[in-house]
N, C-alpha and C. Protein backbone atom coordinates (compact mmCIF):
# COMPACT_ATOMS: atom_id res chain seq x y z
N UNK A 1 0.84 -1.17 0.00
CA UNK A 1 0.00 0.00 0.00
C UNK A 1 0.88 1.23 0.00
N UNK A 2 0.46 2.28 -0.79
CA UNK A 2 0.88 3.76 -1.01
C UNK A 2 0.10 4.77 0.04
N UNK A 3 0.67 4.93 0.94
CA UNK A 3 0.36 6.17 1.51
C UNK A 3 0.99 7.26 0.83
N UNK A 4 -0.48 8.49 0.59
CA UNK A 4 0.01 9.63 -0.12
C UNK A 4 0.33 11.05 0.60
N UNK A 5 1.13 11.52 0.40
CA UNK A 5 1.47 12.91 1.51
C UNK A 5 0.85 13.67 0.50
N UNK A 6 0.05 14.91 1.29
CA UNK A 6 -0.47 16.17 0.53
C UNK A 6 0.09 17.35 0.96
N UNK A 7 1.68 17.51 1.29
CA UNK A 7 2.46 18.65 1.48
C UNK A 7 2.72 18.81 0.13
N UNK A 8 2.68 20.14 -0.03
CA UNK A 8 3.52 21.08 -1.45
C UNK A 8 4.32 20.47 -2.24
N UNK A 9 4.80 20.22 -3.16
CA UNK A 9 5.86 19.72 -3.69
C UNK A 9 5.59 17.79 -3.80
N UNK A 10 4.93 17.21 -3.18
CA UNK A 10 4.81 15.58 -3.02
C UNK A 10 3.63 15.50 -4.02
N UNK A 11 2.84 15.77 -4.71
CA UNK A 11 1.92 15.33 -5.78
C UNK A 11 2.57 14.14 -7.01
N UNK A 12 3.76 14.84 -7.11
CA UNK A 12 4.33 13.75 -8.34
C UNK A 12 4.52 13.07 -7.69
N UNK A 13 5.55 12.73 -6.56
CA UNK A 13 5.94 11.60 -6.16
C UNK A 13 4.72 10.45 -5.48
N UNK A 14 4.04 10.93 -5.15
CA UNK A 14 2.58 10.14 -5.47
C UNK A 14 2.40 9.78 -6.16
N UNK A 15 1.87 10.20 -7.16
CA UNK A 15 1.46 9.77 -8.31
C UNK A 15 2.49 8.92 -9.29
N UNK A 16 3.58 9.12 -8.88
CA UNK A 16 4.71 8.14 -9.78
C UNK A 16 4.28 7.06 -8.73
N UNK A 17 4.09 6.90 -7.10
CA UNK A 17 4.46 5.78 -6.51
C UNK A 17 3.09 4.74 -7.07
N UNK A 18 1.88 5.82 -6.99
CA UNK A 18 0.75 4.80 -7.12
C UNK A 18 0.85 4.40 -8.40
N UNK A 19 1.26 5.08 -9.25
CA UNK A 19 1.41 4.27 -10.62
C UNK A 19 2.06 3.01 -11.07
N UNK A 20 3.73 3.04 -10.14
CA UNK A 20 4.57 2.30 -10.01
C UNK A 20 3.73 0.88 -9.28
N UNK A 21 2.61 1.25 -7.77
CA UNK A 21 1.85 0.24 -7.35
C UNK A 21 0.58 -0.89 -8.52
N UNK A 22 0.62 0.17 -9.30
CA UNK A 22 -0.38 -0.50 -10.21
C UNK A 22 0.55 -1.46 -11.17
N UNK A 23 1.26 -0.83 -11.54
CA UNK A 23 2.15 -1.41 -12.52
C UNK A 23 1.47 -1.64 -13.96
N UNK A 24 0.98 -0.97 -14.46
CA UNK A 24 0.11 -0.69 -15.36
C UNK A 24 0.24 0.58 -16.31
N UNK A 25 0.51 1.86 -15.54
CA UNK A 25 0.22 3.03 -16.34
C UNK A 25 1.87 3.71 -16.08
N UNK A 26 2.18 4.33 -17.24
CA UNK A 26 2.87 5.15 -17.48
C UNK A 26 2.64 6.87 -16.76
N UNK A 27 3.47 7.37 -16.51
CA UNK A 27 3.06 8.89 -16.03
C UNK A 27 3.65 9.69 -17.00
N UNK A 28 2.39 11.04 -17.23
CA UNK A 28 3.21 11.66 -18.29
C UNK A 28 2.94 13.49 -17.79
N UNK A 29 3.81 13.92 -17.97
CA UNK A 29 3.82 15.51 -17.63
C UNK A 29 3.31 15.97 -18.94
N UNK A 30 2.28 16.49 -18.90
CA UNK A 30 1.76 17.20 -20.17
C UNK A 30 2.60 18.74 -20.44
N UNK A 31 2.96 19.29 -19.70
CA UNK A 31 3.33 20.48 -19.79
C UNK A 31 5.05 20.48 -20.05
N UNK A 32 5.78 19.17 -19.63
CA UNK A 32 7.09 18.78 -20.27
C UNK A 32 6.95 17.73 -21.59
N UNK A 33 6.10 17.25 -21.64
CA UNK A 33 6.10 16.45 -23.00
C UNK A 33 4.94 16.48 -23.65
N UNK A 34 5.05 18.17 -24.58
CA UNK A 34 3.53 18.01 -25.44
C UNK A 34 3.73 17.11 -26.23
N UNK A 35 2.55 16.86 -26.65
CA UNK A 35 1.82 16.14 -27.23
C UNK A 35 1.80 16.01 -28.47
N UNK A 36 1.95 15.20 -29.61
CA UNK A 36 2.22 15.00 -31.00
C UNK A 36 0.72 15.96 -31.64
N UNK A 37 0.41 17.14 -32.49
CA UNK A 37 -0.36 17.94 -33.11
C UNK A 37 -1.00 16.36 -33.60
N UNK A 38 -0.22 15.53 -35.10
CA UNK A 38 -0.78 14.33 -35.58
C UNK A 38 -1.28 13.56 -34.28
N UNK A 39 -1.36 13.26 -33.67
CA UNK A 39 -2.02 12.40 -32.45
C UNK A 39 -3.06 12.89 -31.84
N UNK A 40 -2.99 13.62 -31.51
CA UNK A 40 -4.43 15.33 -30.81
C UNK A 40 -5.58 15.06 -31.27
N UNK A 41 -5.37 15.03 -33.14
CA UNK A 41 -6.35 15.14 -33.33
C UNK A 41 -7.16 13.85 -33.52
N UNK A 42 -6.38 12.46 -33.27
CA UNK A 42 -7.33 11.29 -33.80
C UNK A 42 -8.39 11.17 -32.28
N UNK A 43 -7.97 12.35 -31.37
CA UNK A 43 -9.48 11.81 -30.55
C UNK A 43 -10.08 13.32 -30.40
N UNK A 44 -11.56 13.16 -30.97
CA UNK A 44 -12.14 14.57 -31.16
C UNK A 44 -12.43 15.28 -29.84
N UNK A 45 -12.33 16.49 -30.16
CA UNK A 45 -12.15 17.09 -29.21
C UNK A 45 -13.45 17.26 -27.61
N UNK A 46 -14.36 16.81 -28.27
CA UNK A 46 -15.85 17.18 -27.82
C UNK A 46 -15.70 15.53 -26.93
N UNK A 47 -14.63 14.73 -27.19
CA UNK A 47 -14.61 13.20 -26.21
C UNK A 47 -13.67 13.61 -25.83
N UNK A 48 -12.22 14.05 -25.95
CA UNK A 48 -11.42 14.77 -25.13
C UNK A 48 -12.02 15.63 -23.82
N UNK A 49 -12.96 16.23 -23.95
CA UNK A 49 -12.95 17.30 -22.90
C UNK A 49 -13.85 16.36 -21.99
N UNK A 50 -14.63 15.50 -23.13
CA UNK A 50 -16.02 14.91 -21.91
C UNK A 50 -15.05 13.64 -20.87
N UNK A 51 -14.45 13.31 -21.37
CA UNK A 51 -13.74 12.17 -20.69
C UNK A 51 -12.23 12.42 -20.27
N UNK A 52 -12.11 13.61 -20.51
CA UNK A 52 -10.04 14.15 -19.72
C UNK A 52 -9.60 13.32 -20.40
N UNK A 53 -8.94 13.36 -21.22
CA UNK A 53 -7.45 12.81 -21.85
C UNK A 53 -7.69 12.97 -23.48
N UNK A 54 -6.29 12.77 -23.68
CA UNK A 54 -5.66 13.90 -24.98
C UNK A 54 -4.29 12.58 -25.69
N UNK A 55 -4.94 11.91 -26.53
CA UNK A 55 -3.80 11.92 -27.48
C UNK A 55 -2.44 11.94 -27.51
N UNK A 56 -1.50 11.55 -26.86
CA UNK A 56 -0.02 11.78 -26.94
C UNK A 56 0.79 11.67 -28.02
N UNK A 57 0.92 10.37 -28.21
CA UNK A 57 1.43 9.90 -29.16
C UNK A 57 1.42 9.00 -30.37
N UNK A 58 1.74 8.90 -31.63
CA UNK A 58 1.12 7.50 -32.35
C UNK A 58 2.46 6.91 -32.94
N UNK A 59 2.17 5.39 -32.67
CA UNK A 59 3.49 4.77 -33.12
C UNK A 59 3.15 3.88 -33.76
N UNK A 60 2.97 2.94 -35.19
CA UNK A 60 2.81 1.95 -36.15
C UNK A 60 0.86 2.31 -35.26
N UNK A 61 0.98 1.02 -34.72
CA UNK A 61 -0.71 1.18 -34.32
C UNK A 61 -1.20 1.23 -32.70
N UNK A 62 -0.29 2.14 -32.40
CA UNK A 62 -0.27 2.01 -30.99
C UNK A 62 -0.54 3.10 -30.57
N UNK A 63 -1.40 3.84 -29.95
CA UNK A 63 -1.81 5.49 -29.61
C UNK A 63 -2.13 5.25 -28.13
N UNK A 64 -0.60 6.45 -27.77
CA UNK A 64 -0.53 6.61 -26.37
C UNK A 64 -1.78 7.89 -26.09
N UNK A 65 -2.15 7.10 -24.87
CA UNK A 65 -3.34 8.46 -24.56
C UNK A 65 -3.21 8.45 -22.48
N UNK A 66 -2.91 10.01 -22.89
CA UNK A 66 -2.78 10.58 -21.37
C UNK A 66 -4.43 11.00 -20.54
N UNK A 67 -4.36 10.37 -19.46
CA UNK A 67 -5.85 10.18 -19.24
C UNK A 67 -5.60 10.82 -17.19
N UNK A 68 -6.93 11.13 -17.47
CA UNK A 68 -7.14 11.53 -15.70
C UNK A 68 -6.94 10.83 -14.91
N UNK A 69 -7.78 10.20 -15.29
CA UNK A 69 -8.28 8.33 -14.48
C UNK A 69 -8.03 7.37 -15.28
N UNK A 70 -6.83 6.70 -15.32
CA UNK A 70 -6.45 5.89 -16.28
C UNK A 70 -7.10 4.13 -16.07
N UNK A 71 -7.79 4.38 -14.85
CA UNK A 71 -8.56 2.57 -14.47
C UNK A 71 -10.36 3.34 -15.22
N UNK A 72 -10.47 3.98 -15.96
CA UNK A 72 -11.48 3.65 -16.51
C UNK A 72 -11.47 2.43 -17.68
N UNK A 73 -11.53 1.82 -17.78
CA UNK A 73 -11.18 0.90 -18.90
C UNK A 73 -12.02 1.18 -20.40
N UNK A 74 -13.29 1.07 -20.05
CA UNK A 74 -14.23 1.33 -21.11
C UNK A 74 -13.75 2.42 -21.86
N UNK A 75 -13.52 3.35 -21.01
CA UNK A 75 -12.96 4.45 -21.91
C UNK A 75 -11.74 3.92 -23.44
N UNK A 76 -10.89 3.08 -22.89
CA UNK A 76 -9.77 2.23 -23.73
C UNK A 76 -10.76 1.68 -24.50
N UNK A 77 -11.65 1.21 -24.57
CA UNK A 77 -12.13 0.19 -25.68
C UNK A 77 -12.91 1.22 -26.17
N UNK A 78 -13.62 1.93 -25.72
CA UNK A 78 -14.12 3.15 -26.74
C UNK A 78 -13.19 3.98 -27.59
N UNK A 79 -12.27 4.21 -27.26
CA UNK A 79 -11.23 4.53 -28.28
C UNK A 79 -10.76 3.79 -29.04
N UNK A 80 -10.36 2.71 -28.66
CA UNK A 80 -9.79 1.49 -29.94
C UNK A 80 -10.80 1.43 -30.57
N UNK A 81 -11.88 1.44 -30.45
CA UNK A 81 -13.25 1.05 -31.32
C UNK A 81 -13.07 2.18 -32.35
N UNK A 82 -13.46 3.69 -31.35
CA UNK A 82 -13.37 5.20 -32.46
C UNK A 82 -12.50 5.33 -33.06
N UNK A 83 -10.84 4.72 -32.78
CA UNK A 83 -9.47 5.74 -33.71
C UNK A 83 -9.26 4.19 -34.67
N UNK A 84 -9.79 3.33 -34.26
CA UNK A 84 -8.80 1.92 -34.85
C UNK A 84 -7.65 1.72 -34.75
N UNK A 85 -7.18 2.38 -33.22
CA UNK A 85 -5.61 2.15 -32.93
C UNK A 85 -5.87 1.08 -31.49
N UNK A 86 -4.72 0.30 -31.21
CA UNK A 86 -4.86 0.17 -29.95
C UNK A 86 -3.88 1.06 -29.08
N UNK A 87 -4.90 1.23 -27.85
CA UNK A 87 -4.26 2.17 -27.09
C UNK A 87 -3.49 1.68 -25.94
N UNK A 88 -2.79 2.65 -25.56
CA UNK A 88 -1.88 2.33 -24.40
C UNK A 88 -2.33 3.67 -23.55
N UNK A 89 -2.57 3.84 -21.99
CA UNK A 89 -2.63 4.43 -21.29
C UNK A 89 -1.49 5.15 -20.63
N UNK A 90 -1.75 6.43 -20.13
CA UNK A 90 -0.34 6.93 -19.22
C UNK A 90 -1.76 8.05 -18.69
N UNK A 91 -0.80 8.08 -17.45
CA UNK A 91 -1.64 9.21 -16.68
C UNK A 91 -1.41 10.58 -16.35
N UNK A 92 -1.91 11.26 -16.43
CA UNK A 92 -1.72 12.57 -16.20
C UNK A 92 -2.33 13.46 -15.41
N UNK A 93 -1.34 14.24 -14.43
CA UNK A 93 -2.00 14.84 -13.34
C UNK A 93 -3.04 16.04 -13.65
N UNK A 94 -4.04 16.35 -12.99
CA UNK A 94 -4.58 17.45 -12.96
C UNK A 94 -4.27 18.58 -12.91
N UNK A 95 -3.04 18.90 -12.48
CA UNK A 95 -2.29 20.45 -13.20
C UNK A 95 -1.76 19.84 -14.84
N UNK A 96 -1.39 18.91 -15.10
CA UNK A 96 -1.15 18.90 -17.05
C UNK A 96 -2.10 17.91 -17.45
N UNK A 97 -3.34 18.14 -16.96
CA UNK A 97 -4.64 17.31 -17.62
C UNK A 97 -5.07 17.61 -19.02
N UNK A 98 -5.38 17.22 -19.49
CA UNK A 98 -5.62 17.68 -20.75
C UNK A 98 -7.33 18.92 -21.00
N UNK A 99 -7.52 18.76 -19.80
CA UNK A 99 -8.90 20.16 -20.04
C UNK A 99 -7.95 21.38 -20.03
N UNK A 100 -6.55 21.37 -19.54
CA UNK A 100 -6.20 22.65 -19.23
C UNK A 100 -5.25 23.10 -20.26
N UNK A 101 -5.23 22.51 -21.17
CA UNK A 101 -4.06 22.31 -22.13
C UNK A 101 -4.00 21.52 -23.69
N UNK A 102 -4.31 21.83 -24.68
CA UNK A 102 -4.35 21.07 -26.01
C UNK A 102 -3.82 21.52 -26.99
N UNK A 103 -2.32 21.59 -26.56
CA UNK A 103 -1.94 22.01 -27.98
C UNK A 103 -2.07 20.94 -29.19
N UNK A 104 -2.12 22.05 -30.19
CA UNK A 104 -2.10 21.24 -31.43
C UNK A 104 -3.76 20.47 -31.72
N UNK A 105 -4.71 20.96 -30.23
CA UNK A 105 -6.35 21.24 -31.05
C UNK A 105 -6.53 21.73 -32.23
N UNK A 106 -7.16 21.49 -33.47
CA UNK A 106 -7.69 22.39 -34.01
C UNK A 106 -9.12 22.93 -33.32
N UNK A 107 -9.37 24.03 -33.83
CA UNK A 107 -10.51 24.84 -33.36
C UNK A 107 -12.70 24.30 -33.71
N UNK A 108 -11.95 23.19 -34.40
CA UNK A 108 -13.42 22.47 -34.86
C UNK A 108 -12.77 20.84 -35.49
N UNK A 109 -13.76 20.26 -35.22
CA UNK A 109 -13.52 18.93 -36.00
C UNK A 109 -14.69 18.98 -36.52
């Protein structure tokens, strides 16, 4: 078990530990590693905002997607279904969530 400290400065290291506990999700700083413009846009923006997470990266058929809550699962199969990629999860904190931040949105899909 992860006990989490909520002093100043300990958010990441939380969030790296519980991630590390899951052993499952990747952590990703949105605000140190934007986000591929080509990747952004294979999830529209109007399911981006409704469900937090944004597109990272795309590799042969593999689309990394940075997510709030990365144990939603359904969410993963609703995307593999919508982009026809399979996805891989990483998580991302609520200061570089993706409501607060999209570069490389376009302004309409």
């Amino acid at each position: 078990m992860v006990l989490c400290t909520h002093e100043p400065g300990d958010r990441e290291t939380d969030r790296k530990a519980l991630a590390f506990q899951l052993r499952i999700f990747r952590t990703v700083n949105l605000a140190e590693n934007a986000p591929d413009p080509t990747a952004v846009i294979l999830i529209p923006k109007e399911v981006a905002l409704k469900r937090v997470c944004v597109a990272v990266r795309l590799e042969k058929n593999l689309l990394t997607v940075a997510m709030s809550d990365p144990l939603l699962f359904s969410l993963v199969q609703d995307l593999e279904f919508q982009t026809g990629y399979r996805i891989k999860q990483s998580w991302a904190t609520r200061a570089t969530s993706p409501t607060r931040s999209r570069p490389g949105t376009p302004t309409k899909r």
